[in-house]
Protein backbone atom coordinates (compact mmCIF):
# COMPACT_ATOMS: atom_id res chain seq x y z
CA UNK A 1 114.78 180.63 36.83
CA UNK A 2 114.10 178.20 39.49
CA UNK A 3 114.87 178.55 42.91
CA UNK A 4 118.14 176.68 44.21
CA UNK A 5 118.60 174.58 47.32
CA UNK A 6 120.05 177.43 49.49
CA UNK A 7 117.38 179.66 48.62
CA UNK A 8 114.51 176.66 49.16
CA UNK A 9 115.83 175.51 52.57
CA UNK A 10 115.61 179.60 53.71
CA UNK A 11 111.99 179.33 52.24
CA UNK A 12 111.39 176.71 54.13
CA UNK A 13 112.72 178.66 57.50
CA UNK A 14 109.60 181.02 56.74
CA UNK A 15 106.90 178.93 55.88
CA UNK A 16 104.53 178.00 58.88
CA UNK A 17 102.98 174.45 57.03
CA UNK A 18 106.70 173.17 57.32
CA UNK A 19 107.95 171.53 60.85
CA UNK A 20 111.31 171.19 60.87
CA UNK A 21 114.39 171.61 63.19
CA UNK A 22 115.44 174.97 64.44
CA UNK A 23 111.71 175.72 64.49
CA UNK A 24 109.44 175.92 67.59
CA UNK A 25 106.74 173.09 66.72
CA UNK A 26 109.65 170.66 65.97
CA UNK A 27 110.50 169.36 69.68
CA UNK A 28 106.67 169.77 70.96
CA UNK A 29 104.18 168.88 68.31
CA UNK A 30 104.24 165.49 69.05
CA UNK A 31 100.63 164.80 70.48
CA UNK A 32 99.58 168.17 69.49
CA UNK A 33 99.00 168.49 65.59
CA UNK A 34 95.29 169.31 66.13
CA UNK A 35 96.36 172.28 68.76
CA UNK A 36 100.01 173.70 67.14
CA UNK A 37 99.42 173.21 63.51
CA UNK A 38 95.80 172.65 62.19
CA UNK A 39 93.58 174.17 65.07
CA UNK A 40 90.65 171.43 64.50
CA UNK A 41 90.63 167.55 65.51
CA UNK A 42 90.35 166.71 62.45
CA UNK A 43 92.17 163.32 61.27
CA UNK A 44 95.27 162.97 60.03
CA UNK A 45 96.88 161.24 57.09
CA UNK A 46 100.33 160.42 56.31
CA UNK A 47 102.01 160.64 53.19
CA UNK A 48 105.71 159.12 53.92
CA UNK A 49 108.69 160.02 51.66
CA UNK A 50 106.14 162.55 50.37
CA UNK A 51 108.78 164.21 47.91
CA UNK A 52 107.13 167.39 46.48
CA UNK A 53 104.09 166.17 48.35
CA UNK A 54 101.56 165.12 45.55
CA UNK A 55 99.44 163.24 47.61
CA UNK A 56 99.70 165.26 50.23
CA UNK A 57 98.51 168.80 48.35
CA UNK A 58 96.21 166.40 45.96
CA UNK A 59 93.99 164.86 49.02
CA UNK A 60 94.27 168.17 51.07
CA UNK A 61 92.30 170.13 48.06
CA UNK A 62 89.72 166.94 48.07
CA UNK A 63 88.86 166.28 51.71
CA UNK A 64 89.15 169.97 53.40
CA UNK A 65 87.80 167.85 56.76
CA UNK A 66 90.91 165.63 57.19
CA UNK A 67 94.41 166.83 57.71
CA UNK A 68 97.07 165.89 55.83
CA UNK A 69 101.16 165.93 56.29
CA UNK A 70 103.94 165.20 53.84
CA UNK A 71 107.06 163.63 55.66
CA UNK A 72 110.20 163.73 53.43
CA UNK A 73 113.63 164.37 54.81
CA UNK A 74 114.75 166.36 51.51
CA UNK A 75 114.10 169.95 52.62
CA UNK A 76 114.55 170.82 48.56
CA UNK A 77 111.38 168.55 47.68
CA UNK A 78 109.04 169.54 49.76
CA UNK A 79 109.51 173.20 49.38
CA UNK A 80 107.34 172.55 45.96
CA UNK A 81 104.37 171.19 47.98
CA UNK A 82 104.56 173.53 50.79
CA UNK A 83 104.93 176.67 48.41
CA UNK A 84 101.70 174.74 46.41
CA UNK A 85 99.31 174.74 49.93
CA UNK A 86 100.42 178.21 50.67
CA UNK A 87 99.20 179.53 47.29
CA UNK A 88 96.19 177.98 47.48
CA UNK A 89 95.78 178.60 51.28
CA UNK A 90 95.65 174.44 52.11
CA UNK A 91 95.38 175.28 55.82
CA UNK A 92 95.00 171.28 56.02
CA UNK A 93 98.38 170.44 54.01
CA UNK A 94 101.51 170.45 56.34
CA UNK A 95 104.87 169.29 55.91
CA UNK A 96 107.47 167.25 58.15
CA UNK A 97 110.71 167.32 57.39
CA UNK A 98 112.50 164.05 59.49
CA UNK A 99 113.83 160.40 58.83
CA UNK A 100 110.19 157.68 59.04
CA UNK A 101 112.37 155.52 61.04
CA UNK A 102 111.46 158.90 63.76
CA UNK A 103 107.80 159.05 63.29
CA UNK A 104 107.35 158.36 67.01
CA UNK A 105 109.31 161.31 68.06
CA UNK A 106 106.67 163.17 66.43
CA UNK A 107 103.04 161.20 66.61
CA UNK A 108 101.73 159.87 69.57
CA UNK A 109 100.11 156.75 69.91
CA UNK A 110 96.63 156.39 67.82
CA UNK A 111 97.25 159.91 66.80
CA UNK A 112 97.45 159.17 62.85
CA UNK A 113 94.07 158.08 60.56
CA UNK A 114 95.54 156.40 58.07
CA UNK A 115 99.30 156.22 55.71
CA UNK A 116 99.87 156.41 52.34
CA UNK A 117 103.51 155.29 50.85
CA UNK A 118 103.75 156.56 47.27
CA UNK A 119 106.22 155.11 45.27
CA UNK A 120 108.92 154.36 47.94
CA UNK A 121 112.63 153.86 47.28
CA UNK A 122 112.35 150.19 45.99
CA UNK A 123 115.71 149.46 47.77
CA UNK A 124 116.48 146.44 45.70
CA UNK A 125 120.07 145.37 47.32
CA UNK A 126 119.89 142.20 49.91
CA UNK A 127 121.95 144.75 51.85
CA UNK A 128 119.36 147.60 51.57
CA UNK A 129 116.10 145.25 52.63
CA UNK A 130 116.06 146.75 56.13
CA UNK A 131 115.74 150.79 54.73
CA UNK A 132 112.49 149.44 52.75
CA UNK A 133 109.95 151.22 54.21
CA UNK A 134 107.63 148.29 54.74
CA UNK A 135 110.28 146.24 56.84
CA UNK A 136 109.24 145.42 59.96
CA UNK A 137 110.75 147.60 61.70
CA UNK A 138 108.98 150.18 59.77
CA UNK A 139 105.99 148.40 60.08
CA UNK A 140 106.41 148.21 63.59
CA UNK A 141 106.22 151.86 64.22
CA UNK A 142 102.91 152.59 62.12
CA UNK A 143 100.95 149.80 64.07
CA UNK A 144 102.01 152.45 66.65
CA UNK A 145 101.24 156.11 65.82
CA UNK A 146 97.77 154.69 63.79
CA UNK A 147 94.13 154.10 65.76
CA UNK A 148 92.25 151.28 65.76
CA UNK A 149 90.94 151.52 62.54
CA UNK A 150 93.59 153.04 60.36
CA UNK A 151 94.75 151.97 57.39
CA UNK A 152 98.15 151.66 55.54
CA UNK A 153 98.11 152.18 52.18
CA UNK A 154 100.78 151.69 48.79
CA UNK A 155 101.38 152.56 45.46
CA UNK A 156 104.29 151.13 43.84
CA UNK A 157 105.44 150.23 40.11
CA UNK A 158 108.18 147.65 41.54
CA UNK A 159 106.61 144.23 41.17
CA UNK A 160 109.70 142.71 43.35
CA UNK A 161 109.11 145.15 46.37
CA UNK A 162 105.78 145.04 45.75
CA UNK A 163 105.37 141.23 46.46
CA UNK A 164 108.40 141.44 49.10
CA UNK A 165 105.55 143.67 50.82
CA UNK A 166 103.33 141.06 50.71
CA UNK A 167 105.42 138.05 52.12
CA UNK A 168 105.97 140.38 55.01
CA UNK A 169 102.60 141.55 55.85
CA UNK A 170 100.90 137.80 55.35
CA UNK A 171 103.64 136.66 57.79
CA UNK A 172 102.47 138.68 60.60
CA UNK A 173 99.72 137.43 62.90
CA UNK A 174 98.28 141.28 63.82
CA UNK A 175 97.30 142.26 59.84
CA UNK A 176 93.57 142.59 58.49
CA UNK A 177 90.97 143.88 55.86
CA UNK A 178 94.42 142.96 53.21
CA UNK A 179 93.63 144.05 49.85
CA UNK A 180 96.09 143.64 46.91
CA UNK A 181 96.39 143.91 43.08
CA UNK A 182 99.01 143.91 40.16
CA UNK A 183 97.24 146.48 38.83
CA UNK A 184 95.34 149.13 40.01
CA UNK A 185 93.60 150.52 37.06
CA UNK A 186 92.15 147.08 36.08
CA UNK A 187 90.75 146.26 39.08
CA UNK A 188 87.85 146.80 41.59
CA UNK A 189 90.31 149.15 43.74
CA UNK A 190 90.80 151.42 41.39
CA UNK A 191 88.53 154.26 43.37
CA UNK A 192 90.88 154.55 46.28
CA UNK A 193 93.49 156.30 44.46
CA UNK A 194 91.14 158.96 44.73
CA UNK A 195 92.05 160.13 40.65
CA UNK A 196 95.34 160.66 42.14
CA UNK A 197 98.99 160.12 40.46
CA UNK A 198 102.18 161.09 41.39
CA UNK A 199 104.58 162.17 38.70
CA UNK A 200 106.42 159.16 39.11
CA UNK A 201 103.26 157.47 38.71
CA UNK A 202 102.05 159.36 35.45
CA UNK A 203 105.82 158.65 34.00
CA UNK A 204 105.50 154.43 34.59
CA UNK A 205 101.91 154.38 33.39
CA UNK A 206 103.20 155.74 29.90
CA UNK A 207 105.84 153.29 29.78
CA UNK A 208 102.91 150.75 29.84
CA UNK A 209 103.73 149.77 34.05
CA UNK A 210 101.12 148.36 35.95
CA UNK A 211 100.83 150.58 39.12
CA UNK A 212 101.00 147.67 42.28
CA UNK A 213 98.57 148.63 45.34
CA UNK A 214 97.64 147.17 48.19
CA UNK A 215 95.82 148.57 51.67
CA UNK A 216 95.34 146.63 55.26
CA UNK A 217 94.99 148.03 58.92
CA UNK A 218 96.57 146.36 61.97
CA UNK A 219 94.49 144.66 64.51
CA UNK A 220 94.67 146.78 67.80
């Protein structure tokens, strides 16, 4: 029988690759990821709305010389990745449990190596455009918290969001290096997915869905 949310969330209370509040870490690692969490300067990736952390766990088993944390605010979901990198002692997997829209509460400035977004809520409503997490005022805040060089990367099946991303980032004057296709696994990109898929991902592939992707890295 699978664990329920009460029972997850007191999990989570244990488990040192989680930062959340009520622990320690959560009002001082902010600048200090390399020293409080993954003793090495390593560089870190983002995974935002990580879920149960797929890409998160998935990269953290491929490149054990980069650091790598899953930011979800659902406690419940990312009790699966964080129970995954504790089994198979990922001491370069973490977890984050927080809203994106505080990211700089937690990173400093040129402190992050590059973001993924897998598979974000599509928010489709007019209403809903500004929770999209490639608004601008999402935007906004990773041209903060990445260096020079780092990039932003998506995966999405939504073809609507997916070109709604693009509008956004070809109207702003500090965006370059933009890559973008319709579909990943017919194209030259292909190889940054890294053989990766998300469940989400594996479920719109059989439904014959072309997985959207694009990458680009601010100018700074």
């Amino acid at each position: 029988m699978g664990r329920n949310k009460l029972d997850k969330f007191k999990d989570n209370t244990l488990r040192d690759n989680i930062v959340e509040e009520g622990k320690s870490k959560y009002e001082i690692i902010k600048g200090k990821w390399a020293e409080l969490q993954f003793r090495n300067g390593n560089p870190i990736v983002l995974e935002l709305a990580c879920g149960k952390g797929d890409y998160t766990v998935g990269m953290a088993r491929q490149f054990p010389g980069m650091n790598f944390i899953g930011i979800d605010i659902k406690g419940s979901r990312i009790w699966t990745g964080s129970l995954i990198a504790e089994q198979e002692d990922l001491g370069n997997a973490a977890f984050l449990r927080t809203h994106i829209l505080k990211l700089e509460k937690f990173f400093k400035e040129d402190e992050i190596h590059a973001i993924w977004i897998t598979f974000p809520d599509p928010r489709p409503r007019q209403r809903d455009i500004r929770r999209r997490l490639t608004h601008p005022r999402y935007l906004n805040i990773y041209r903060k918290i990445l260096c020079p060089s780092g990039w932003v990367y998506l995966k999405t099946d939504n073809l609507e969001f997916f070109r709604y991303t693009l509008d956004t980032i070809e109207e702003m004057n500090d965006v370059q290096d933009l890559e973008w296709t319709e579909d990943l696994y017919a194209s030259g990109l292909d190889g940054d997915h890294h053989g990766l898929k998300t469940n989400y991902e594996k479920k719109f592939l059989e439904q014959g869905i072309t997985i959207k992707y694009l990458k680009f890295r601010f100018k700074k």
